[in-house]
N, C-alpha and C. Protein backbone atom coordinates (compact mmCIF):
# COMPACT_ATOMS: atom_id res chain seq x y z
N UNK A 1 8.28 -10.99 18.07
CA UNK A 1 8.05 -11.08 16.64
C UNK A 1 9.10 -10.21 15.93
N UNK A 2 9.82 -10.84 15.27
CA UNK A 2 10.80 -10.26 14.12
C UNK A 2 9.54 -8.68 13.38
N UNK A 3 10.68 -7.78 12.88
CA UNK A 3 10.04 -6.72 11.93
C UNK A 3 10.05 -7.60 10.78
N UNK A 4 10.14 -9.03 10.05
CA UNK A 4 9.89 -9.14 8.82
C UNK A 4 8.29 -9.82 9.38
N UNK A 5 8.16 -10.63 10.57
CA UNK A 5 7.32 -11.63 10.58
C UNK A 5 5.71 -10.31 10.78
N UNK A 6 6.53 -9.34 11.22
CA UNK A 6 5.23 -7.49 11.61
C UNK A 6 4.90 -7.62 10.59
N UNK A 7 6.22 -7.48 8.85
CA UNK A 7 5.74 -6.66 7.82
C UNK A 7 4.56 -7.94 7.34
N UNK A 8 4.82 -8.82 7.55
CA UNK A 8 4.34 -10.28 6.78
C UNK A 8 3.13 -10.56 7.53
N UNK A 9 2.43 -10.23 8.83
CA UNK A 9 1.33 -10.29 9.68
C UNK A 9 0.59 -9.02 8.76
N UNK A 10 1.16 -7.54 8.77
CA UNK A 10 0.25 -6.25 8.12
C UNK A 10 -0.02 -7.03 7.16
N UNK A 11 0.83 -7.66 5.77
CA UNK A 11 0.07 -7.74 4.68
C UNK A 11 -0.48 -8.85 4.84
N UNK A 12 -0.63 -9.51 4.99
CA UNK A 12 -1.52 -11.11 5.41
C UNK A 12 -2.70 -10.37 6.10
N UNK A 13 -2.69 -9.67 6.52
CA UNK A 13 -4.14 -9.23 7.31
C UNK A 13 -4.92 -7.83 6.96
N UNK A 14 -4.59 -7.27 5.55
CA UNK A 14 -5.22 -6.38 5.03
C UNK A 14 -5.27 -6.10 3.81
N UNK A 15 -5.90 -6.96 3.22
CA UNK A 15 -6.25 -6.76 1.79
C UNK A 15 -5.81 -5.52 0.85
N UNK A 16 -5.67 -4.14 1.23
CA UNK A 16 -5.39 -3.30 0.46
C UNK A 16 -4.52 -2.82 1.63
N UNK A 17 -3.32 -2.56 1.22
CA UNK A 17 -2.42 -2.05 2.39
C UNK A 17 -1.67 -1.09 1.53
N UNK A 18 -1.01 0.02 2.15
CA UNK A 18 -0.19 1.19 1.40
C UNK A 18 0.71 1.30 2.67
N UNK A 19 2.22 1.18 2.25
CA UNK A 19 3.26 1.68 3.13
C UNK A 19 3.50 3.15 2.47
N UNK A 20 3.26 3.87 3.50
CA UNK A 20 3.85 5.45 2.95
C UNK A 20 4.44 6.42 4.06
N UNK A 21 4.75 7.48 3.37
CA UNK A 21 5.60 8.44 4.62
C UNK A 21 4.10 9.03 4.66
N UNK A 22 3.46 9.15 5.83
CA UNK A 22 2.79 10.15 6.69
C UNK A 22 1.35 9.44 6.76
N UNK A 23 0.31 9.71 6.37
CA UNK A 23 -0.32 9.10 6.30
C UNK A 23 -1.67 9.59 5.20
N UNK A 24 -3.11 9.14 4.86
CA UNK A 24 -3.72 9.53 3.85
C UNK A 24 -4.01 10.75 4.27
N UNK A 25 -4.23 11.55 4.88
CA UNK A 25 -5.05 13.02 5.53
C UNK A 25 -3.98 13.58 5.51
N UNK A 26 -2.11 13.29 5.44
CA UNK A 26 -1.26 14.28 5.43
C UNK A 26 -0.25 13.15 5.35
N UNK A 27 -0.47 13.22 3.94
CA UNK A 27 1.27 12.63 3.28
C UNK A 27 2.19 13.44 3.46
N UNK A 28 3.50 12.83 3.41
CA UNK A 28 4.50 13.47 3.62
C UNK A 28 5.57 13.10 2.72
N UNK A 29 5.34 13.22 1.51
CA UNK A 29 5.92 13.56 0.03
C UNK A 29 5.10 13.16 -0.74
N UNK A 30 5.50 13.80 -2.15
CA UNK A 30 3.99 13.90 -3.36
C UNK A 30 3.80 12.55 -3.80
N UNK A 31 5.23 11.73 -3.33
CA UNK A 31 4.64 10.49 -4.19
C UNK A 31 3.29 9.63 -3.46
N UNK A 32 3.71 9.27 -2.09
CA UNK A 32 2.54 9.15 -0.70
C UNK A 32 1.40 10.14 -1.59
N UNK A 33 1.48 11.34 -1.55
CA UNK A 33 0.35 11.79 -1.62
C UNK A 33 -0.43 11.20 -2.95
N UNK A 34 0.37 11.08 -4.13
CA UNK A 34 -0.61 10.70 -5.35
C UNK A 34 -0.84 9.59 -5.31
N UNK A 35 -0.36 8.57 -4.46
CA UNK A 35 -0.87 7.04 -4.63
C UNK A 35 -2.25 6.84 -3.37
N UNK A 36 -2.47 8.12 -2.45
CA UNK A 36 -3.10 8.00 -1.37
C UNK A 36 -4.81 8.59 -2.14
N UNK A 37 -4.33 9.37 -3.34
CA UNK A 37 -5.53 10.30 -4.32
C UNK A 37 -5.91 9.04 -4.78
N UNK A 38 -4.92 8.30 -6.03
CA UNK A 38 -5.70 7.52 -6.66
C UNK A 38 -6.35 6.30 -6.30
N UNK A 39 -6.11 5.88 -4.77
CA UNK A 39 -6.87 5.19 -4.00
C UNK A 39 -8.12 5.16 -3.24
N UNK A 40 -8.13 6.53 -3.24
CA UNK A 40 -9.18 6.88 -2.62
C UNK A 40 -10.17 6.98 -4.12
N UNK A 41 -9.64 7.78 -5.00
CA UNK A 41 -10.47 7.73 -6.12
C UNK A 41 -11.18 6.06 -6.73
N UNK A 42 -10.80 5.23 -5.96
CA UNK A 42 -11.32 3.76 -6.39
C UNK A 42 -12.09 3.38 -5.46
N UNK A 43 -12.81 4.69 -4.48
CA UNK A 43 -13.50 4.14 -3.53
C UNK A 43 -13.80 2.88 -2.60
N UNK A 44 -11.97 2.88 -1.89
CA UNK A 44 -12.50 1.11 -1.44
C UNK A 44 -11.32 1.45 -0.32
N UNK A 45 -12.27 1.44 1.27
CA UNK A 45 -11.17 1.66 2.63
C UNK A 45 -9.88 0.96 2.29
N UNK A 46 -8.79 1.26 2.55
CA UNK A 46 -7.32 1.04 2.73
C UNK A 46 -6.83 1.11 3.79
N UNK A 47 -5.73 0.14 4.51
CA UNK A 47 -5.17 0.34 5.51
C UNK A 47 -3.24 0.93 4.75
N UNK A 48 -3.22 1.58 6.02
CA UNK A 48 -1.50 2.14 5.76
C UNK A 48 -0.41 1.60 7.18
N UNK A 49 0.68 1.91 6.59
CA UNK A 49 1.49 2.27 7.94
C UNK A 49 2.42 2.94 7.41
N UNK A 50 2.61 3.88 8.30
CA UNK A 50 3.53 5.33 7.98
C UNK A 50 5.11 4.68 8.64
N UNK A 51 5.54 5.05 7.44
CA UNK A 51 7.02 4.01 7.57
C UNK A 51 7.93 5.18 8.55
N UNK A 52 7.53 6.51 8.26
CA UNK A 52 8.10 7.42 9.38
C UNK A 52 8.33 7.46 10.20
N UNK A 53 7.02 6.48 11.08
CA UNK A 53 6.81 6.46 12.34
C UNK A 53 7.35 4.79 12.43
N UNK A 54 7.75 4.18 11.82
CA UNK A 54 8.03 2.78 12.19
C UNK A 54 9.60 2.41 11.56
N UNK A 55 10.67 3.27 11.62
CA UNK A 55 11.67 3.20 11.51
C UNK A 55 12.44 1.72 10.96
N UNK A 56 11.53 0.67 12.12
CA UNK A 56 12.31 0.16 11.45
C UNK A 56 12.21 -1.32 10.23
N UNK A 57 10.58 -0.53 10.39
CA UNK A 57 9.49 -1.36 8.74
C UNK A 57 9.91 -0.35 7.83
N UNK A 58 10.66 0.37 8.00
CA UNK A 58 11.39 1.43 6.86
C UNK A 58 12.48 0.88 6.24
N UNK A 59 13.88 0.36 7.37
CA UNK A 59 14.66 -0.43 6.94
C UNK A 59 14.61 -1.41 6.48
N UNK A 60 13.30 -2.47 6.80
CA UNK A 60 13.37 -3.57 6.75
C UNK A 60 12.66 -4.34 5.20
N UNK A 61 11.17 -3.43 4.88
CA UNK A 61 10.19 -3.72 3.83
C UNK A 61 11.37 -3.53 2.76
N UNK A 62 12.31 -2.58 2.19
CA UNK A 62 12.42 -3.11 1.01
C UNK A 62 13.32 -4.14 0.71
N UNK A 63 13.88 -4.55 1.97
CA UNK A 63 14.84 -6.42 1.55
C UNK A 63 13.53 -7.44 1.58
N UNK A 64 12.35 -7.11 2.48
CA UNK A 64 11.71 -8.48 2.41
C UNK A 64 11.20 -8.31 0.49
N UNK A 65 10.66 -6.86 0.11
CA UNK A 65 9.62 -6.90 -0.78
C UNK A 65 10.80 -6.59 -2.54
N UNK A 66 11.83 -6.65 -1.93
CA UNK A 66 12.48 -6.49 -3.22
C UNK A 66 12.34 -5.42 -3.93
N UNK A 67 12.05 -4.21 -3.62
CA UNK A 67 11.66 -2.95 -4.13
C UNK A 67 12.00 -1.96 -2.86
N UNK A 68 13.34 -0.95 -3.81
CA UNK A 68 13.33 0.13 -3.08
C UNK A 68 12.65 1.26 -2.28
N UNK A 69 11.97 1.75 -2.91
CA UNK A 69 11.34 3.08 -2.61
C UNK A 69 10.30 2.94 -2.12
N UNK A 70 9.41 3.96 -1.60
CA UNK A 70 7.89 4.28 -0.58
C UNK A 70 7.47 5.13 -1.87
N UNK A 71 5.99 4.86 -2.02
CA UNK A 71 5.26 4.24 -1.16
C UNK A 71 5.50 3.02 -2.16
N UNK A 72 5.16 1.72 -1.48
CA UNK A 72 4.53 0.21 -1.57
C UNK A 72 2.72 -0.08 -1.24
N UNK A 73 2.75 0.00 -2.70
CA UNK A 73 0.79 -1.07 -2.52
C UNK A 73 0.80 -2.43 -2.54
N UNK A 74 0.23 -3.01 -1.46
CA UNK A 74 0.03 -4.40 -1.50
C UNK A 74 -1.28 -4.55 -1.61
N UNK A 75 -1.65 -5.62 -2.96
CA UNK A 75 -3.49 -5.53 -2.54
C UNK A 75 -3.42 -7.53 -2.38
N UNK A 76 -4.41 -7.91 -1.89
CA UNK A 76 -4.19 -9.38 -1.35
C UNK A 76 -3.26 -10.07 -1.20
N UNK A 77 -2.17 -9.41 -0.53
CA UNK A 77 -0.46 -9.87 -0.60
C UNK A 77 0.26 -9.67 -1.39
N UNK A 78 -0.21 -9.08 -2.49
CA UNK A 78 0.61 -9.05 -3.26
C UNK A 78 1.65 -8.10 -3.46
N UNK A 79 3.10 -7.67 -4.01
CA UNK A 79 3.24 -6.04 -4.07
C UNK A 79 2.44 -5.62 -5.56
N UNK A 80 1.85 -4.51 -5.59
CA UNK A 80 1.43 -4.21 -7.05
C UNK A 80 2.77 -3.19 -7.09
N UNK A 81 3.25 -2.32 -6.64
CA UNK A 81 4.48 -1.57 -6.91
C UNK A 81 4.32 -0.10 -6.21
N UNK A 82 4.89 0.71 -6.56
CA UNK A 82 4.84 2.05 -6.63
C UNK A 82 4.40 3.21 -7.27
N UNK A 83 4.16 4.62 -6.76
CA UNK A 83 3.77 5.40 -7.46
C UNK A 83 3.31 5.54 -8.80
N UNK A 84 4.97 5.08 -9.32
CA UNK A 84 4.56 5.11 -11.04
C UNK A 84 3.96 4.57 -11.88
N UNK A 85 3.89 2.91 -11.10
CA UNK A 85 3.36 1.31 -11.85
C UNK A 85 1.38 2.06 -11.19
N UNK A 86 1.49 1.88 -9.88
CA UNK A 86 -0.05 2.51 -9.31
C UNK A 86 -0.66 3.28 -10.21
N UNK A 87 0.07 4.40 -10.77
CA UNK A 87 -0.48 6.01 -11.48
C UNK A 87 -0.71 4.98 -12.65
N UNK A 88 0.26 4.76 -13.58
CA UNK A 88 -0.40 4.25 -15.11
C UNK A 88 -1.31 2.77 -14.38
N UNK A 89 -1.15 2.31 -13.78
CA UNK A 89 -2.26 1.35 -13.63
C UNK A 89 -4.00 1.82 -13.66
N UNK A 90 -3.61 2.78 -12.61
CA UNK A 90 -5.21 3.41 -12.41
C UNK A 90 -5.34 4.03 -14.06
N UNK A 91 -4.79 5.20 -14.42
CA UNK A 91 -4.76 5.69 -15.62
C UNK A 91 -5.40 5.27 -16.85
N UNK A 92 -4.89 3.99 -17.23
CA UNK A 92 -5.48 2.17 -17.97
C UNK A 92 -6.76 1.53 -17.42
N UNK A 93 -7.06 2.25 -16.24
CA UNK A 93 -8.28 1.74 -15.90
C UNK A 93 -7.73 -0.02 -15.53
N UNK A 94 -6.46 -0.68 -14.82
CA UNK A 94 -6.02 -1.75 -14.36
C UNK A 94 -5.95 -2.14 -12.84
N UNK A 95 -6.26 -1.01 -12.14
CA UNK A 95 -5.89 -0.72 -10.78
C UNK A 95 -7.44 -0.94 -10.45
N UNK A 96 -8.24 -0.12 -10.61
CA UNK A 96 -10.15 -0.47 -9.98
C UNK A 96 -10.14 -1.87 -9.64
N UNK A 97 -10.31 -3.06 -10.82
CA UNK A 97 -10.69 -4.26 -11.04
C UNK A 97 -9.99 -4.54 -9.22
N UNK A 98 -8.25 -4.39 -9.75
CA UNK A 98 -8.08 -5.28 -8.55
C UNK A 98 -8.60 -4.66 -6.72
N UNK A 99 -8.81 -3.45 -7.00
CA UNK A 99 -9.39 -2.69 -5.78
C UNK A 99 -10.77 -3.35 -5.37
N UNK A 100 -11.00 -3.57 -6.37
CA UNK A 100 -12.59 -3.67 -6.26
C UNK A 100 -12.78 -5.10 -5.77
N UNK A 101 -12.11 -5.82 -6.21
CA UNK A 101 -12.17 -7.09 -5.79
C UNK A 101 -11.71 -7.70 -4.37
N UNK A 102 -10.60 -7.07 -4.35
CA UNK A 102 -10.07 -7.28 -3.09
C UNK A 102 -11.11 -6.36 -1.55
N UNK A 103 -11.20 -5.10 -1.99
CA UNK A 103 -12.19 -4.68 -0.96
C UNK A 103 -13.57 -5.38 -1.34
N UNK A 104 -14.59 -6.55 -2.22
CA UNK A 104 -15.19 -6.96 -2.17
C UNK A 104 -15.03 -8.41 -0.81
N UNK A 105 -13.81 -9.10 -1.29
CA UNK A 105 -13.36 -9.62 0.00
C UNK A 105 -13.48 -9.51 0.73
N UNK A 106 -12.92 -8.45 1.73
CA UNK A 106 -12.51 -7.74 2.62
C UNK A 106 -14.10 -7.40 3.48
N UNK A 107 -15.35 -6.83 2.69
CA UNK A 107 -16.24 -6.61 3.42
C UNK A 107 -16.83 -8.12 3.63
N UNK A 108 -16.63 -8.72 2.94
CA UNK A 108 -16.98 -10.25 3.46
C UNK A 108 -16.81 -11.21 4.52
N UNK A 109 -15.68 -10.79 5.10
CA UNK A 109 -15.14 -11.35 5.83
C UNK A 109 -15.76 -10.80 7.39
């Protein structure tokens, strides 16, 4: 399996997914860390993969997803974006709805 067909199996198979450096119990930069807070603050399990440890879903996620930087939220495939788009999303109260929905899914299944 190709690393695009890996990155494209993780998000196809986890409704709320976060690519970040380290992981939620010990990010490893503040941006990881504040997108790992305001997720948890929406009370709804998340899966990750620590791009640290996967070298080369590091190189590879931002040609498939068209976006530079870590961390990346995907919630039902989708990218929602980064840190900054995540932070004012939650902020606006725009980020719950789609959490909520998607981990409503998710326990359904």
């Amino acid at each position: 399996m190709s690393t695009e067909e890996t990155i494209q199996e993780q998000i196809d198979s986890n409704n709320i997914l976060l690519y970040m450096k380290g992981n939620p119990e010990q990010p490893q930069c503040g941006f990881s860390a504040q997108v790992t807070q305001v997720l948890m603050q929406c009370g709804k399990r998340f899966a990750y993969v620590d791009i640290l440890s996967n070298p080369e879903i590091r190189a590879t996620l931002p040609k498939v997803s068209n976006w530079p930087t870590f961390p990346q939220l995907y919630i039902d495939g989708e990218l929602v974006g980064g840190c900054d788009i995540v932070t004012e999303m939650f902020e606006k109260g725009e980020l719950q709805p789609l959490v909520e929905s998607a981990g409503a899914e998710q326990s359904e299944e």
